[in-house]
Protein backbone atom coordinates (compact mmCIF):
# COMPACT_ATOMS: atom_id res chain seq x y z
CA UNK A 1 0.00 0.00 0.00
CA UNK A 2 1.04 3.48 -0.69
CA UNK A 3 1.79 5.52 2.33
CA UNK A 4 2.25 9.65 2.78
CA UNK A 5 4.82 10.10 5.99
CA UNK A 6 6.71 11.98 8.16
CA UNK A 7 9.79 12.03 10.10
CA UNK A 8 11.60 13.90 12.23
CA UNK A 9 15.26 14.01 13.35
CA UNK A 10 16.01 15.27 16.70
CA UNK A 11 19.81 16.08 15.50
CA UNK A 12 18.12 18.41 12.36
CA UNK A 13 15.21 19.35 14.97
CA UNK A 14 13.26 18.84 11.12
CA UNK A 15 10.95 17.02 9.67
CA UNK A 16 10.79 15.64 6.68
CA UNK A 17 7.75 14.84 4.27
CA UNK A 18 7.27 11.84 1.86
CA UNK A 19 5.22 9.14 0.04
CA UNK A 20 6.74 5.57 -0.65
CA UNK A 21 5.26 2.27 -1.92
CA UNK A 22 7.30 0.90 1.03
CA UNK A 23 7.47 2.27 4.22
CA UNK A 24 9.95 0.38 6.39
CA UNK A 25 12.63 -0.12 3.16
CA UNK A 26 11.95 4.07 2.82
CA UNK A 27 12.92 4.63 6.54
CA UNK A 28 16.07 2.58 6.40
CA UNK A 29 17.09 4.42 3.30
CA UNK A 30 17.03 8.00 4.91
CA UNK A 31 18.89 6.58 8.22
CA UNK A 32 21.94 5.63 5.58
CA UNK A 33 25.07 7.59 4.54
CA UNK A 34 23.68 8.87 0.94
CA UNK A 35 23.42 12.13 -1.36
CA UNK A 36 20.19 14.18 -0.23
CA UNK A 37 19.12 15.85 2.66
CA UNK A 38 17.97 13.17 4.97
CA UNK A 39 21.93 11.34 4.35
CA UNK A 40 23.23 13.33 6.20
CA UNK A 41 21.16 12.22 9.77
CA UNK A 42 20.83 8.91 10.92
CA UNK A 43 18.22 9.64 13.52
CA UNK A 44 15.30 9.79 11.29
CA UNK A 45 12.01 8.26 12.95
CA UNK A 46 8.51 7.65 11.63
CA UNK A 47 6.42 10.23 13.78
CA UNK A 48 3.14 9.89 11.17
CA UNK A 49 1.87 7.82 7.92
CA UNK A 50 -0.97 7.69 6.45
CA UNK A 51 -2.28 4.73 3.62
CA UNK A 52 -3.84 5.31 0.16
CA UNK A 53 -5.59 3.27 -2.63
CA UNK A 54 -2.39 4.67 -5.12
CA UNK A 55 0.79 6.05 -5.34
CA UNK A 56 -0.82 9.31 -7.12
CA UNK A 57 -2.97 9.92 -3.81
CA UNK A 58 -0.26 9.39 -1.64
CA UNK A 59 2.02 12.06 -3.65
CA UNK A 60 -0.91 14.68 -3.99
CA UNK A 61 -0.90 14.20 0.18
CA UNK A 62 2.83 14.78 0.54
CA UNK A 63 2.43 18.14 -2.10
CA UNK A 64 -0.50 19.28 -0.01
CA UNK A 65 1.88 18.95 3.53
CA UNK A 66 4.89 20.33 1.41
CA UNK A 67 2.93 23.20 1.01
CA UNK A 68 1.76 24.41 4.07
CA UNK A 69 5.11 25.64 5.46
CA UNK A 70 3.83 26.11 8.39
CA UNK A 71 5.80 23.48 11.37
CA UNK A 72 3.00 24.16 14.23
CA UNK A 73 0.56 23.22 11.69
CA UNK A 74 2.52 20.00 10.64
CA UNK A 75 3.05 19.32 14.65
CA UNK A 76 -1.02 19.79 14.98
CA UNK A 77 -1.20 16.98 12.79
CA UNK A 78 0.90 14.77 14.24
CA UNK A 79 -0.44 15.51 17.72
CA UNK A 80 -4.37 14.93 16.58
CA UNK A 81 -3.38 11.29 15.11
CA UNK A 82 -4.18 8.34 17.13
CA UNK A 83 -1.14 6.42 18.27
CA UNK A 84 1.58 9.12 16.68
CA UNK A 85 5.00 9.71 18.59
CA UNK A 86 5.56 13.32 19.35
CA UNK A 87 9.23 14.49 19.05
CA UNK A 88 11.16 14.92 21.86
């Protein structure tokens, strides 16, 4: 299933915002040493997800969230989902 997500990094204090086909192999990836923003952190953990029927609705999701710029608003998000992990 295709999942929208978000992680956070307490090193970066950031969060970063994504959609994968593959959830678990995605978060592995960004805790490696590679090119990109998220390479450069190993401490990257899941804080949110959400599922969707495609890959398309799970990309619209992340460009909505990419959008907002806004981190309080992100954090409200995060806070209001059942079972979430808040950053520390």
């Amino acid at each position: 299933m295709p999942y929208f997500y978000i992680l956070y990094s307490n090193s970066f204090d950031k969060y970063y915002y994504g959609s994968t086909s593959s959830l678990e192999e995605r978060v592995k990836k960004h805790n490696t040493n590679h090119r990109g923003y998220t390479g450069s952190a190993n401490d990257w953990r899941l804080v949110y997800q959400e599922e969707y029927e495609t890959k398309e609705l799970a990309f619209r999701r992340e460009m909505q969230i990419k959008k907002w710029k806004n981190r309080k608003r992100v954090e409200a998000l995060i806070g209001n989902s059942v079972g979430s992990e808040h950053p520390d």
